[in-house]
Protein backbone atom coordinates (compact mmCIF):
# COMPACT_ATOMS: atom_id res chain seq x y z
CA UNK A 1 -16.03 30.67 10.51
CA UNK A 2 -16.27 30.79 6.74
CA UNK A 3 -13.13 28.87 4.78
CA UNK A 4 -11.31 31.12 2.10
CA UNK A 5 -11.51 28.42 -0.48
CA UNK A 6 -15.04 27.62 -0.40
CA UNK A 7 -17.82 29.95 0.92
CA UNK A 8 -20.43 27.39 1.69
CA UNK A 9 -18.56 25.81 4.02
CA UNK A 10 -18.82 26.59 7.33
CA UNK A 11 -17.73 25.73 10.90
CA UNK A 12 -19.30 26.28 14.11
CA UNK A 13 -17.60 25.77 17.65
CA UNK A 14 -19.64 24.18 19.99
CA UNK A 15 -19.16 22.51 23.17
CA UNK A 16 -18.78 19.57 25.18
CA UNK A 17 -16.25 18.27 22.55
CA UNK A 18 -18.92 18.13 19.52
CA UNK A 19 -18.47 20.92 16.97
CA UNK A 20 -20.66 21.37 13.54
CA UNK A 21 -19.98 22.41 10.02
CA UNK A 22 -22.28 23.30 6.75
CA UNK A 23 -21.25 22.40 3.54
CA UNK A 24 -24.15 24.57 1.92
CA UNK A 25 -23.65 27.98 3.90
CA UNK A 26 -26.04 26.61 6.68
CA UNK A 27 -29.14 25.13 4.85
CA UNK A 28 -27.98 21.42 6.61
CA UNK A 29 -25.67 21.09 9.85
CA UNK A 30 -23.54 18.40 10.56
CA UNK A 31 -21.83 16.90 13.70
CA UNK A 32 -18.47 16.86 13.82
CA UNK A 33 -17.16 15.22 16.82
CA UNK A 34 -13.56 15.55 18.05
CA UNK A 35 -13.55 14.28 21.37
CA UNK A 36 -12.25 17.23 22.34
CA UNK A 37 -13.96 20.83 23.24
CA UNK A 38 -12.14 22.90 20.75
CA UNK A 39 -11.12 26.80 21.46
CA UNK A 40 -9.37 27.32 18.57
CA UNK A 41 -9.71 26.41 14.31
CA UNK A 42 -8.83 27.68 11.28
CA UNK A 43 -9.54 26.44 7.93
CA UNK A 44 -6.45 25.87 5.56
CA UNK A 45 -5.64 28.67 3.20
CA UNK A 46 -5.58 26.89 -0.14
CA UNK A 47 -6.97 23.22 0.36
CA UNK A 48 -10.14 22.78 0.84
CA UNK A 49 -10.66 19.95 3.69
CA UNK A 50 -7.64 20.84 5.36
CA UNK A 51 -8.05 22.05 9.08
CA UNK A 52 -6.13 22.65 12.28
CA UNK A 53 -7.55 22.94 15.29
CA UNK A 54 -6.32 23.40 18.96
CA UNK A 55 -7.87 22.28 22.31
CA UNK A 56 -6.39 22.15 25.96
CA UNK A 57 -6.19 18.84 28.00
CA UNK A 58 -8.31 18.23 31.01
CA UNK A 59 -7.28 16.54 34.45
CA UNK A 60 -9.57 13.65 33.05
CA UNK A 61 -6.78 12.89 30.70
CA UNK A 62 -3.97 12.26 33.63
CA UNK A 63 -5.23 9.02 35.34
CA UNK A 64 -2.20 7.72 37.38
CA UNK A 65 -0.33 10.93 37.19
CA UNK A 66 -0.67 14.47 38.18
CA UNK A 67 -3.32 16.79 35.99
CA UNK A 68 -1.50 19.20 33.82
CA UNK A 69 -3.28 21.58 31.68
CA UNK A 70 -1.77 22.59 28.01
CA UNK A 71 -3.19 23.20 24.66
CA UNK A 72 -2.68 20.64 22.21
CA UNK A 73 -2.97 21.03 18.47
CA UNK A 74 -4.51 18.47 15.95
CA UNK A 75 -4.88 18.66 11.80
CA UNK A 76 -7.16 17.05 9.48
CA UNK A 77 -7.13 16.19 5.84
CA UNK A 78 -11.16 15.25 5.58
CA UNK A 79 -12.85 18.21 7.19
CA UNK A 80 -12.42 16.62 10.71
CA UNK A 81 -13.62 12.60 10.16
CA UNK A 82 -9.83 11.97 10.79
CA UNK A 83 -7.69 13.94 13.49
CA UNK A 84 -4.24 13.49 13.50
CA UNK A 85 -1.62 14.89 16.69
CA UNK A 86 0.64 17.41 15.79
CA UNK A 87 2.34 18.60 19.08
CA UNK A 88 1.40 19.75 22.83
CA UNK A 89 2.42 22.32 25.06
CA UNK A 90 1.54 24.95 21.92
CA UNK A 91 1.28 28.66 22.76
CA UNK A 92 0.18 30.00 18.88
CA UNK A 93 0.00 27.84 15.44
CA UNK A 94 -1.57 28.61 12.05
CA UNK A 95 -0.75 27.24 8.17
């Protein structure tokens, strides 16, 4: 996915939780690790390193109570070094 505000950046989904991005259309990748396996993203329409991102829990996050299964949706400020919560049990979000 290409961001509207800068078209060398770039994002990649990838799995197991660890996800990449290009700051240079591709020419150099970089990790960007979540901890979670992301499904969804979308850059931010007008700011730069601005991004949310959604990802569903697993039963390995329910230790001493039953495994439920819901997205979750996250936001970042610094092109994903920093995640911060923004709610659960999310059907749709965007900017």
């Amino acid at each position: 996915m290409q961001s509207p505000v800068d078209s060398e950046l770039v994002f990649f989904l990838g799995v197991e939780g660890v996800n990449w991005y290009s700051e240079d259309c591709g020419k150099t990748i970089k990790a960007m690790n979540t901890g979670r396996n992301i499904k969804e993203f979308q850059f931010h329409p007008l700011e730069r390193n601005w991004i949310l991102a959604s990802s569903f829990t697993s039963c390995d996050d329910f230790e001493d109570e039953p495994c439920r299964i819901y997205k979750e949706v996250y936001y970042s400020k610094n092109l994903g070094e920093d995640w911060t919560f923004i709610a659960d049990y999310v059907i749709q979000f965007s900017w």
